[in-house]
PDB file of N, CA and C in Angstrom:
ATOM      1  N   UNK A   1       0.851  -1.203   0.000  1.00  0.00           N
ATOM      2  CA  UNK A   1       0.000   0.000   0.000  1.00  0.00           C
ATOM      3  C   UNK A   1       0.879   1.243   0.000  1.00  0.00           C
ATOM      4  N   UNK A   2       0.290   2.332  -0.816  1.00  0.00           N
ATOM      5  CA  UNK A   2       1.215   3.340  -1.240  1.00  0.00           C
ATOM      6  C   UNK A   2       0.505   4.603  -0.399  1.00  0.00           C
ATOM      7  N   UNK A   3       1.141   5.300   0.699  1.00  0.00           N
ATOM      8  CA  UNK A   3       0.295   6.416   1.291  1.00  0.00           C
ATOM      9  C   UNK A   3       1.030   7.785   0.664  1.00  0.00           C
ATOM     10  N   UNK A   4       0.059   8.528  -0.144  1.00  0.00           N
ATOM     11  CA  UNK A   4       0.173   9.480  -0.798  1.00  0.00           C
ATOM     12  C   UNK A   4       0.470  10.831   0.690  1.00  0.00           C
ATOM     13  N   UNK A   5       1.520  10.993   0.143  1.00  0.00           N
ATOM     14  CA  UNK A   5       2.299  12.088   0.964  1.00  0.00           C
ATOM     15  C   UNK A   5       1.382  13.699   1.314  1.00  0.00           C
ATOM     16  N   UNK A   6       0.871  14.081   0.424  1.00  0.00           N
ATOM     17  CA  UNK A   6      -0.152  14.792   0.393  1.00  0.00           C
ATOM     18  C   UNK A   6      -1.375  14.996   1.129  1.00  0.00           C
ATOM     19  N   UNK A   7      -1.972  13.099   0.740  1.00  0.00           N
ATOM     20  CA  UNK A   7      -3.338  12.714   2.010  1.00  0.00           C
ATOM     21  C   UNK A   7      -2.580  13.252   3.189  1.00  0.00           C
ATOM     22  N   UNK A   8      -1.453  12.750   3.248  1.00  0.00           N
ATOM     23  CA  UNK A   8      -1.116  12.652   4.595  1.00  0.00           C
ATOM     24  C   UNK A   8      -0.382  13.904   5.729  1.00  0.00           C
ATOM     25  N   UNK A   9      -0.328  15.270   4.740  1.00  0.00           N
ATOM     26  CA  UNK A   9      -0.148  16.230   5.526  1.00  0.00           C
ATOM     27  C   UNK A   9      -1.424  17.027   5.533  1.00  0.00           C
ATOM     28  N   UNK A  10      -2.528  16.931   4.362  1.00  0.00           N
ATOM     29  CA  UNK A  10      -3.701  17.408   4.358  1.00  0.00           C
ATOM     30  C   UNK A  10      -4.440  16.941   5.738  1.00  0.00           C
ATOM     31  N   UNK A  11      -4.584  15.651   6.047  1.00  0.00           N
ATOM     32  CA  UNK A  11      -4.905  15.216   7.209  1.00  0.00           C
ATOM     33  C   UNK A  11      -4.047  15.886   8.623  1.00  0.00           C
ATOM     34  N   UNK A  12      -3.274  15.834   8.619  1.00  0.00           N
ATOM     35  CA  UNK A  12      -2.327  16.317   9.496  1.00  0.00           C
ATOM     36  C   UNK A  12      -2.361  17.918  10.023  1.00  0.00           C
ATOM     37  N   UNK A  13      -2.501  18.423   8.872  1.00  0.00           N
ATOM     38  CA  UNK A  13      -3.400  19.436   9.045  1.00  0.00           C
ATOM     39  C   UNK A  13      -4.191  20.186   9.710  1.00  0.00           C
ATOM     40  N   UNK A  14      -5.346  19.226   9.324  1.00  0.00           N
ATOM     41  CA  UNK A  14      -6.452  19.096   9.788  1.00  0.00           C
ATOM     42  C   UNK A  14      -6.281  18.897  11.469  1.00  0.00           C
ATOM     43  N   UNK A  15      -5.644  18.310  11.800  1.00  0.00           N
ATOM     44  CA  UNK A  15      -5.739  17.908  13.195  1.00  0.00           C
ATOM     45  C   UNK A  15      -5.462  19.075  14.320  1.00  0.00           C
ATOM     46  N   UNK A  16      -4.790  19.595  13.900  1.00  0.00           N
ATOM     47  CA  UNK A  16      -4.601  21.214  15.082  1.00  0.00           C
ATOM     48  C   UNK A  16      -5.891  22.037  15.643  1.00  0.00           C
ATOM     49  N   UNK A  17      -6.552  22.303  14.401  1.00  0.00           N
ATOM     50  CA  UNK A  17      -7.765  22.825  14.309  1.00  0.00           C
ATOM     51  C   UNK A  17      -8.717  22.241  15.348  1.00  0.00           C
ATOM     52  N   UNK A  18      -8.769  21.124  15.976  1.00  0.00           N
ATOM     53  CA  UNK A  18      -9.545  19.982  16.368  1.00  0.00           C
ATOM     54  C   UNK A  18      -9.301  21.300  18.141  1.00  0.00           C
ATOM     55  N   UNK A  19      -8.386  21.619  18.689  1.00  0.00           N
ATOM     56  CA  UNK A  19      -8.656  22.129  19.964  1.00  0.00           C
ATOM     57  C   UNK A  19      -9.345  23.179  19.551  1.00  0.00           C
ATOM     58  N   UNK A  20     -10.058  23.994  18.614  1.00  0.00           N
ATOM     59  CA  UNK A  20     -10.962  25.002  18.009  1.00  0.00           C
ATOM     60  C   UNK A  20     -12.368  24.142  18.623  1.00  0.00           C
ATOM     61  N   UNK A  21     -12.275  22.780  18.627  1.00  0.00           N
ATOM     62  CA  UNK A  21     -13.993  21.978  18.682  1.00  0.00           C
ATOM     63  C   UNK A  21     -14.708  22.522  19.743  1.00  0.00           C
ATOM     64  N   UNK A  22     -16.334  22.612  19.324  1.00  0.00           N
ATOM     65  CA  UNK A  22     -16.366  23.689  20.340  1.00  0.00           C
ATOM     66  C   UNK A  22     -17.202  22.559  21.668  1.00  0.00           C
ATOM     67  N   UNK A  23     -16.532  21.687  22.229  1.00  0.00           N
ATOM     68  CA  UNK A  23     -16.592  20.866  23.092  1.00  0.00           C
ATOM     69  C   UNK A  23     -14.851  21.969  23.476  1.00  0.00           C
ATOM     70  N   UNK A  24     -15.348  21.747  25.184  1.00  0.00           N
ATOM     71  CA  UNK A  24     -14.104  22.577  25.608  1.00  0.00           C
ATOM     72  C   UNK A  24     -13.395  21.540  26.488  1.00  0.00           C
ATOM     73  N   UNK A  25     -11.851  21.761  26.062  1.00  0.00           N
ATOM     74  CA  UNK A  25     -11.078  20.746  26.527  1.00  0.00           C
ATOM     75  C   UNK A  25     -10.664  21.480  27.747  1.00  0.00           C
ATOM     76  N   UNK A  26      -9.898  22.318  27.809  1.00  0.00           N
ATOM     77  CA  UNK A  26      -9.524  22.885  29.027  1.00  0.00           C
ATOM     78  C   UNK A  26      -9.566  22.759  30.519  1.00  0.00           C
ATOM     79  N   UNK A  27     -11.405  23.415  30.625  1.00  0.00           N
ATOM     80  CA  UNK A  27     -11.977  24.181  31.441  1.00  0.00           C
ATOM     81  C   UNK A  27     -12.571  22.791  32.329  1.00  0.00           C
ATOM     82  N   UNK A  28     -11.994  21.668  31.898  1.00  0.00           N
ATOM     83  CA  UNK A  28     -12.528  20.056  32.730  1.00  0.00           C
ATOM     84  C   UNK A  28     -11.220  19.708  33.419  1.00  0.00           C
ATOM     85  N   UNK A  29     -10.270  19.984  33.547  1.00  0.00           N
ATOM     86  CA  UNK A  29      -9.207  19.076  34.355  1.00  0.00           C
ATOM     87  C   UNK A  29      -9.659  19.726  35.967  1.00  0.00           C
ATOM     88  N   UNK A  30     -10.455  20.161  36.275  1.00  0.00           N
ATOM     89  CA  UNK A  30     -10.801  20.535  37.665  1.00  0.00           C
ATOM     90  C   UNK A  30     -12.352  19.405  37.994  1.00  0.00           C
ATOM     91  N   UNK A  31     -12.772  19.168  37.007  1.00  0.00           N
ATOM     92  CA  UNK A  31     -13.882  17.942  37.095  1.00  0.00           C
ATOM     93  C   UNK A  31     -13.451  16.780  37.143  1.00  0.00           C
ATOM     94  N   UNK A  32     -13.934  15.811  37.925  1.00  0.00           N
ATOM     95  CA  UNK A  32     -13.497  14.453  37.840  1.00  0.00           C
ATOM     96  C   UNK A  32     -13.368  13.906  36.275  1.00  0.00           C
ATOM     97  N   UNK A  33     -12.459  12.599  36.282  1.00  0.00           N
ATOM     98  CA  UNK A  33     -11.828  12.267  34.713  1.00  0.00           C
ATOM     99  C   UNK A  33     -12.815  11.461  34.621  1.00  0.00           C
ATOM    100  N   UNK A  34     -14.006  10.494  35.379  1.00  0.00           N
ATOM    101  CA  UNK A  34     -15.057   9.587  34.999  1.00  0.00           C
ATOM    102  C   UNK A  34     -16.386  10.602  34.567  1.00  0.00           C
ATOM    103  N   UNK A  35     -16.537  11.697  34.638  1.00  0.00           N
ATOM    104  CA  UNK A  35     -17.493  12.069  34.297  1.00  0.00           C
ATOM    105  C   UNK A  35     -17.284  12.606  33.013  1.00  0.00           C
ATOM    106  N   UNK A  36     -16.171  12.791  32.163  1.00  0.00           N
ATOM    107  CA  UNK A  36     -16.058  13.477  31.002  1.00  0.00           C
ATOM    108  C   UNK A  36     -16.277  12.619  29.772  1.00  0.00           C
ATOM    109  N   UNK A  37     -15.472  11.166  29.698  1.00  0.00           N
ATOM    110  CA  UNK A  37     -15.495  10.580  28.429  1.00  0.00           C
ATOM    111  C   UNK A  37     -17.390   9.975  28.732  1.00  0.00           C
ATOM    112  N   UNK A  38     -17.602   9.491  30.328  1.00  0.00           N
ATOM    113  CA  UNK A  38     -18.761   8.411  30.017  1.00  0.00           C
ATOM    114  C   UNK A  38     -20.231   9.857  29.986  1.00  0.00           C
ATOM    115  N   UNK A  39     -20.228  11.096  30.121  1.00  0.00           N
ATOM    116  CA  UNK A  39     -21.446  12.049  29.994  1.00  0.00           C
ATOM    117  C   UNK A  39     -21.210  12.984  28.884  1.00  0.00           C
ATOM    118  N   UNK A  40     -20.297  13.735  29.068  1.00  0.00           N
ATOM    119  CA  UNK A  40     -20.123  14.845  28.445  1.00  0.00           C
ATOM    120  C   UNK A  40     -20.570  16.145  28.517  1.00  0.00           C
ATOM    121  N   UNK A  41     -19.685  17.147  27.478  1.00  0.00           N
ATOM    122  CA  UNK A  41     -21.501  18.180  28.093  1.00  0.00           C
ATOM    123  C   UNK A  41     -23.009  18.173  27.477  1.00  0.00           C
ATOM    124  N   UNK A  42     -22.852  16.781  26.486  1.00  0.00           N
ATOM    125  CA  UNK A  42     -24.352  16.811  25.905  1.00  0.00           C
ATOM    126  C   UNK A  42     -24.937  16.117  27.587  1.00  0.00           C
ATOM    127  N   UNK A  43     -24.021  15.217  28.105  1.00  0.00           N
ATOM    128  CA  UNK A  43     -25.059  14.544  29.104  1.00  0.00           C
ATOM    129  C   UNK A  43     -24.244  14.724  30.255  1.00  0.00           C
ATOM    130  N   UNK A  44     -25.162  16.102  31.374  1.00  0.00           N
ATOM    131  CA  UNK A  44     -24.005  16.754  32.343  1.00  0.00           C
ATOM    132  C   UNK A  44     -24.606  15.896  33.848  1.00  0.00           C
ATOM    133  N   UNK A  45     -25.387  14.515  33.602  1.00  0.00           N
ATOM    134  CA  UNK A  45     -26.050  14.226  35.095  1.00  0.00           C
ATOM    135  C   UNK A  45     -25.254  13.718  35.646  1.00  0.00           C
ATOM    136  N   UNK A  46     -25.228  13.689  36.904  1.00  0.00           N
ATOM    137  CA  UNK A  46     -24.483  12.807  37.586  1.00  0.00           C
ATOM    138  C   UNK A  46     -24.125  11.234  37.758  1.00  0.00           C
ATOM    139  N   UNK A  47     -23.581  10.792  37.921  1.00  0.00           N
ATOM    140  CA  UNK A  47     -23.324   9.608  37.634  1.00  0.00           C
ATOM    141  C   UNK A  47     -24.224   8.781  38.353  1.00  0.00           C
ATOM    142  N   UNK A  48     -24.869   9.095  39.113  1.00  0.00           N
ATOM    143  CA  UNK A  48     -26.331   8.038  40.281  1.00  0.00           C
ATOM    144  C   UNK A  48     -27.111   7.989  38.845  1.00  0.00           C
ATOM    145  N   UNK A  49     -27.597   9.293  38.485  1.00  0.00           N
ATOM    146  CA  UNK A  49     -28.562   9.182  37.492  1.00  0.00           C
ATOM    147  C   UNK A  49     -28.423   8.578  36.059  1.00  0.00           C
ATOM    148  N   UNK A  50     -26.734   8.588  35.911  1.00  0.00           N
ATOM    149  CA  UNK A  50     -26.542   7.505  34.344  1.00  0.00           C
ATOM    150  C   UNK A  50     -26.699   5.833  35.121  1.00  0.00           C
ATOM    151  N   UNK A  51     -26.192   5.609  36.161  1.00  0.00           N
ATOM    152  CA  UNK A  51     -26.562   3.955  36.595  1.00  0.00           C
ATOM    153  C   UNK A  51     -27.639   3.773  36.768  1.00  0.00           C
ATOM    154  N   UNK A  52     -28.432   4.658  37.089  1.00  0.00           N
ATOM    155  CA  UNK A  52     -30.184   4.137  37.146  1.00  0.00           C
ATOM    156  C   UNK A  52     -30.672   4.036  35.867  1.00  0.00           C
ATOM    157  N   UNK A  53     -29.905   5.056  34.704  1.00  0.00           N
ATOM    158  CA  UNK A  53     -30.391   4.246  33.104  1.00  0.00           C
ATOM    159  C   UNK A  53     -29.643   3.154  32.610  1.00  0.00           C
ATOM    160  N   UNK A  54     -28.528   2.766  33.484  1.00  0.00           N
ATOM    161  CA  UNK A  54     -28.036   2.124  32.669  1.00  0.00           C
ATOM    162  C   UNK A  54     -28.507   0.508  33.317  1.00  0.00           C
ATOM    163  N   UNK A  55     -28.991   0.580  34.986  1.00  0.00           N
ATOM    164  CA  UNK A  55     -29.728  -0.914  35.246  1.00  0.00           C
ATOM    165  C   UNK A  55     -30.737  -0.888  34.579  1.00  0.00           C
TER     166      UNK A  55
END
């Protein structure tokens, strides 16, 4: 397989831009690390209330 040098800084690129997402990385290292990957800020409940959906 031949990876075109091009794809591959176009992509590369691309990736800086990604701390622009407007999910904020920052402003969470003062929040616990279990509440960020398993809620997010689409889903800000507490964790009692994700185990009662999730039994």
């Amino acid at each position: 397989m031949i990876f075109d040098e091009s794809r591959v800084k176009s992509q590369l690129s691309t990736v800086p831009p990604c701390t622009q997402s407007p999910i904020p990385i920052t402003p969470y290292p003062q929040s616990p690390l279990p509440l960020i990957p398993r809620g997010g800020p689409e889903f800000p409940s507490p964790p009692l209330q994700q185990n009662r959906l999730l039994l």
